[in-house]
C-alpha atoms as a PDB file:
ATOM      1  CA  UNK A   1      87.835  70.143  77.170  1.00  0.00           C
ATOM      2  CA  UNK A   2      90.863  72.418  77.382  1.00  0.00           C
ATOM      3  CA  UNK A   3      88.930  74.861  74.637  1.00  0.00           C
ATOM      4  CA  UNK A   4      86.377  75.494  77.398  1.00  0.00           C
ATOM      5  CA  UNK A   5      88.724  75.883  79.997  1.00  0.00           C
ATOM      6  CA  UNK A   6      90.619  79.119  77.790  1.00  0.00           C
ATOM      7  CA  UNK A   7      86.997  80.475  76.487  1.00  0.00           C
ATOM      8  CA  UNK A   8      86.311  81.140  80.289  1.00  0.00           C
ATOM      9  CA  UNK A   9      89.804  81.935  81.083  1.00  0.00           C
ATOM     10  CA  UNK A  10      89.783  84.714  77.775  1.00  0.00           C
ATOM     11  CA  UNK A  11      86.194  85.405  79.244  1.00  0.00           C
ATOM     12  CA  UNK A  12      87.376  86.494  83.070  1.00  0.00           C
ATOM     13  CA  UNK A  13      90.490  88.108  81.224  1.00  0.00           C
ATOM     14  CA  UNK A  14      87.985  90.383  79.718  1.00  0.00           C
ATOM     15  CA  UNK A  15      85.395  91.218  82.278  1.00  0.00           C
ATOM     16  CA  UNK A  16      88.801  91.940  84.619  1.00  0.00           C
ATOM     17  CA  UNK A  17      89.766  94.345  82.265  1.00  0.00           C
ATOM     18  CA  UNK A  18      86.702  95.716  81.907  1.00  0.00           C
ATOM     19  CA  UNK A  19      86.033  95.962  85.581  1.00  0.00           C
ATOM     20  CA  UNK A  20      89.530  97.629  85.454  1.00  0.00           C
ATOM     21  CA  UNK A  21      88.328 100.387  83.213  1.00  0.00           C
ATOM     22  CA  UNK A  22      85.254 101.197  85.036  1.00  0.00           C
ATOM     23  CA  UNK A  23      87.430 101.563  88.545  1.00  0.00           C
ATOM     24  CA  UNK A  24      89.671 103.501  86.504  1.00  0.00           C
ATOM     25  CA  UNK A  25      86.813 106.312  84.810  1.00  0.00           C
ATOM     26  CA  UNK A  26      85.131 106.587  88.425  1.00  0.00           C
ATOM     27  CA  UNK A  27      88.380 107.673  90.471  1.00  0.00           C
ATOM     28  CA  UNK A  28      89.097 111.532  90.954  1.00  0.00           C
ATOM     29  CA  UNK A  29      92.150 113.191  90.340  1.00  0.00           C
ATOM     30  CA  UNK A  30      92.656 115.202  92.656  1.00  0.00           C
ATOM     31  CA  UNK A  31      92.458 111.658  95.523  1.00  0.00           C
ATOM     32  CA  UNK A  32      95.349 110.484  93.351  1.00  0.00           C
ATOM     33  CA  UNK A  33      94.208 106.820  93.173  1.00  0.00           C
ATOM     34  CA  UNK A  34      92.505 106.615  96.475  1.00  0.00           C
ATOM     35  CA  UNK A  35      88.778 106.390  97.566  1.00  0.00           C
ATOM     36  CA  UNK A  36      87.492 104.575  94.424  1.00  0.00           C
ATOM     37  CA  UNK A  37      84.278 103.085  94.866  1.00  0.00           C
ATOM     38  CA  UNK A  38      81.996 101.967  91.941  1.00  0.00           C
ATOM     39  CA  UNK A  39      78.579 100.572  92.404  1.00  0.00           C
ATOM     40  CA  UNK A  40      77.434  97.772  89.810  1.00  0.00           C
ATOM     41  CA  UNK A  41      73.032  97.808  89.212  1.00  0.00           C
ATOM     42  CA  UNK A  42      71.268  94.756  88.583  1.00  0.00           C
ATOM     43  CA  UNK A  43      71.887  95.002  84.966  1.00  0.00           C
ATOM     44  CA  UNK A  44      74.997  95.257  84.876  1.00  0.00           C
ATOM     45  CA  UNK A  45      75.681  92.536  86.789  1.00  0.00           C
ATOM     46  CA  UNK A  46      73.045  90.550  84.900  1.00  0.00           C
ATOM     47  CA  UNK A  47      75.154  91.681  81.702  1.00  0.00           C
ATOM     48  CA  UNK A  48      78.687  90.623  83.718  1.00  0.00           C
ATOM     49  CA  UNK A  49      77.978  86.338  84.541  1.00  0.00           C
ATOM     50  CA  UNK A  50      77.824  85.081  87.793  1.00  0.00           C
ATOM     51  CA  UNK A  51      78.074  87.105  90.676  1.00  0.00           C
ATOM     52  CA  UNK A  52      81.112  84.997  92.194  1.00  0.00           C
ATOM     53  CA  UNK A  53      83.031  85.706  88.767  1.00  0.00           C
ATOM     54  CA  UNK A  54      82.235  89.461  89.110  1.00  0.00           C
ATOM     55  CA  UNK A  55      83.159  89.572  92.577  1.00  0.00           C
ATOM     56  CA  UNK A  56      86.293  87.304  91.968  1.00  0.00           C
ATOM     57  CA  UNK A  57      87.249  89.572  88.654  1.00  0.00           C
ATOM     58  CA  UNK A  58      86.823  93.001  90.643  1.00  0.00           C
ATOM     59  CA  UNK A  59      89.177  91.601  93.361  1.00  0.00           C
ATOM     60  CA  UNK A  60      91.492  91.329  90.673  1.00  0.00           C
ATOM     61  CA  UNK A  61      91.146  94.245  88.443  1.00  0.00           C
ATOM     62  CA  UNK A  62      91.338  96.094  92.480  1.00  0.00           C
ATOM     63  CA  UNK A  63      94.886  94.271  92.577  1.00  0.00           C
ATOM     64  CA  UNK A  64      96.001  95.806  89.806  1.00  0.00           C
ATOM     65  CA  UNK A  65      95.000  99.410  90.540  1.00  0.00           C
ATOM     66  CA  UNK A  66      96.867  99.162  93.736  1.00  0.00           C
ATOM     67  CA  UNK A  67      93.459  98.915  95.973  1.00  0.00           C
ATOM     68  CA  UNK A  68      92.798  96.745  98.626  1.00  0.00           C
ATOM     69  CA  UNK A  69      89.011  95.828  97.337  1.00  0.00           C
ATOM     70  CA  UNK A  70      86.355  94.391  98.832  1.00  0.00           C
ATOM     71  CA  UNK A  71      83.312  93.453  97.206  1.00  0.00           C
ATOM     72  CA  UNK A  72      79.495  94.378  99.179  1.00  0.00           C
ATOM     73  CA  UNK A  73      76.343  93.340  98.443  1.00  0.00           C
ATOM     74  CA  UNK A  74      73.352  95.245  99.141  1.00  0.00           C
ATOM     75  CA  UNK A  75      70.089  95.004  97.737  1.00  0.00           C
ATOM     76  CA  UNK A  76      70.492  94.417  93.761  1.00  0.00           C
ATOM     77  CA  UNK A  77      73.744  96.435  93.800  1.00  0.00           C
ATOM     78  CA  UNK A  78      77.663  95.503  94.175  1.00  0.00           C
ATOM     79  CA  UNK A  79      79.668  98.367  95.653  1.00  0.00           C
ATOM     80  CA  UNK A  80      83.524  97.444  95.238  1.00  0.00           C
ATOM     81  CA  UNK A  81      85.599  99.399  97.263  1.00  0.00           C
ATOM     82  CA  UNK A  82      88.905 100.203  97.800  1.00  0.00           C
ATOM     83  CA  UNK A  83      89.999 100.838 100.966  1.00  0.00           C
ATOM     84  CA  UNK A  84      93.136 101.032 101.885  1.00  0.00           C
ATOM     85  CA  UNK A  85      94.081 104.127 103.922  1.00  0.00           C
ATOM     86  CA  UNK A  86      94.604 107.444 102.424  1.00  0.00           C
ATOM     87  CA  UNK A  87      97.664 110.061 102.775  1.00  0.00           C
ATOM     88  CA  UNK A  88      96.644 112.881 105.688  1.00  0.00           C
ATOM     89  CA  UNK A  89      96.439 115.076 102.688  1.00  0.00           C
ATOM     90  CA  UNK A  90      94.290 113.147 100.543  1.00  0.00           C
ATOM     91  CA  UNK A  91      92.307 112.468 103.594  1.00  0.00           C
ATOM     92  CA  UNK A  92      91.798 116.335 104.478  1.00  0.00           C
ATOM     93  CA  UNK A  93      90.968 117.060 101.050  1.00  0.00           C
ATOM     94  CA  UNK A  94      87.896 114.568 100.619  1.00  0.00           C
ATOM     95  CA  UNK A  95      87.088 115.638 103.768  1.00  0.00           C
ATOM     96  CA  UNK A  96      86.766 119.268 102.867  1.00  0.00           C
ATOM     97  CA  UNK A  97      84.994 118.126  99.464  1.00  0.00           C
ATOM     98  CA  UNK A  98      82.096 115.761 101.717  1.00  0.00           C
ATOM     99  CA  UNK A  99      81.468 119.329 103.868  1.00  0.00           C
ATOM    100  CA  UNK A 100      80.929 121.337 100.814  1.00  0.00           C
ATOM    101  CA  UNK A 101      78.751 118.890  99.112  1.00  0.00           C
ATOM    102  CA  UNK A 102      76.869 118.796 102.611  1.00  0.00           C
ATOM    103  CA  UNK A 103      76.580 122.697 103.027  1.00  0.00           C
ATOM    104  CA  UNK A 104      75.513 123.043  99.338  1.00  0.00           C
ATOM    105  CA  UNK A 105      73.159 120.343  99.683  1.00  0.00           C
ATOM    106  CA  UNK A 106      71.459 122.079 103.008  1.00  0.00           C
ATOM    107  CA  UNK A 107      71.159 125.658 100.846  1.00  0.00           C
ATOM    108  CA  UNK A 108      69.064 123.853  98.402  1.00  0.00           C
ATOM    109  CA  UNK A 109      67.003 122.682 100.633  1.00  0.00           C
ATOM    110  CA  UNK A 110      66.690 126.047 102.378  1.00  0.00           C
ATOM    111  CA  UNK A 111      62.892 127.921 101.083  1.00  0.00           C
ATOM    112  CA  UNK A 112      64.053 130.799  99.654  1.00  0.00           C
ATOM    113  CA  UNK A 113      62.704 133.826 100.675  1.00  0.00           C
END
């Protein structure tokens, strides 16, 4: 029995780090470690095991990026999020990146003319 318990232990071991390195490729410089967010489909979490063992492994790999991470449901997707509050600056600056998306979202929606 104990070479089933360390084929799932190597197994979570794994997926955490591989959770890790997908929380690590979708956070942006510039927020210096904060707002990460990444949003598992379907497939991969069909590809990942059991949605408690996701959930439980992105808790972990969270823990070791410094994040305070919750795990959401919706639909077919898992968002895991960090959030933990951000530094006034970092704060500003996402800010200021969220209005420019929004104002360059709204001219390309404009009819030119």
């Amino acid at each position: 029995m104990p070479v089933k318990d360390e084929l799932a232990r190597r197994r979570y071991e794994k997926l955490v780090d591989q959770l890790e390195s997908l929380m690590r490729t979708v956070l942006r410089p510039e927020y210096q470690g904060y707002y990460g967010q990444l949003v598992l489909s379907s497939d991969d979490l069909a590809n990942m095991g059991e949605l408690k063992d996701v959930r439980r492994a992105a808790r972990e790999a969270g823990r070791r990026l410094g994040w305070k991470t919750t795990t959401r449901l919706v639909g077919v997707r898992l968002f895991v999020l960090d959030e933990r509050e951000a530094p006034e600056e970092i704060e500003q600056l996402a800010g200021d990146v969220a209005a420019a998306a929004i104002d360059r979202a709204r001219e390309e929606g404009r009819p030119r003319g």
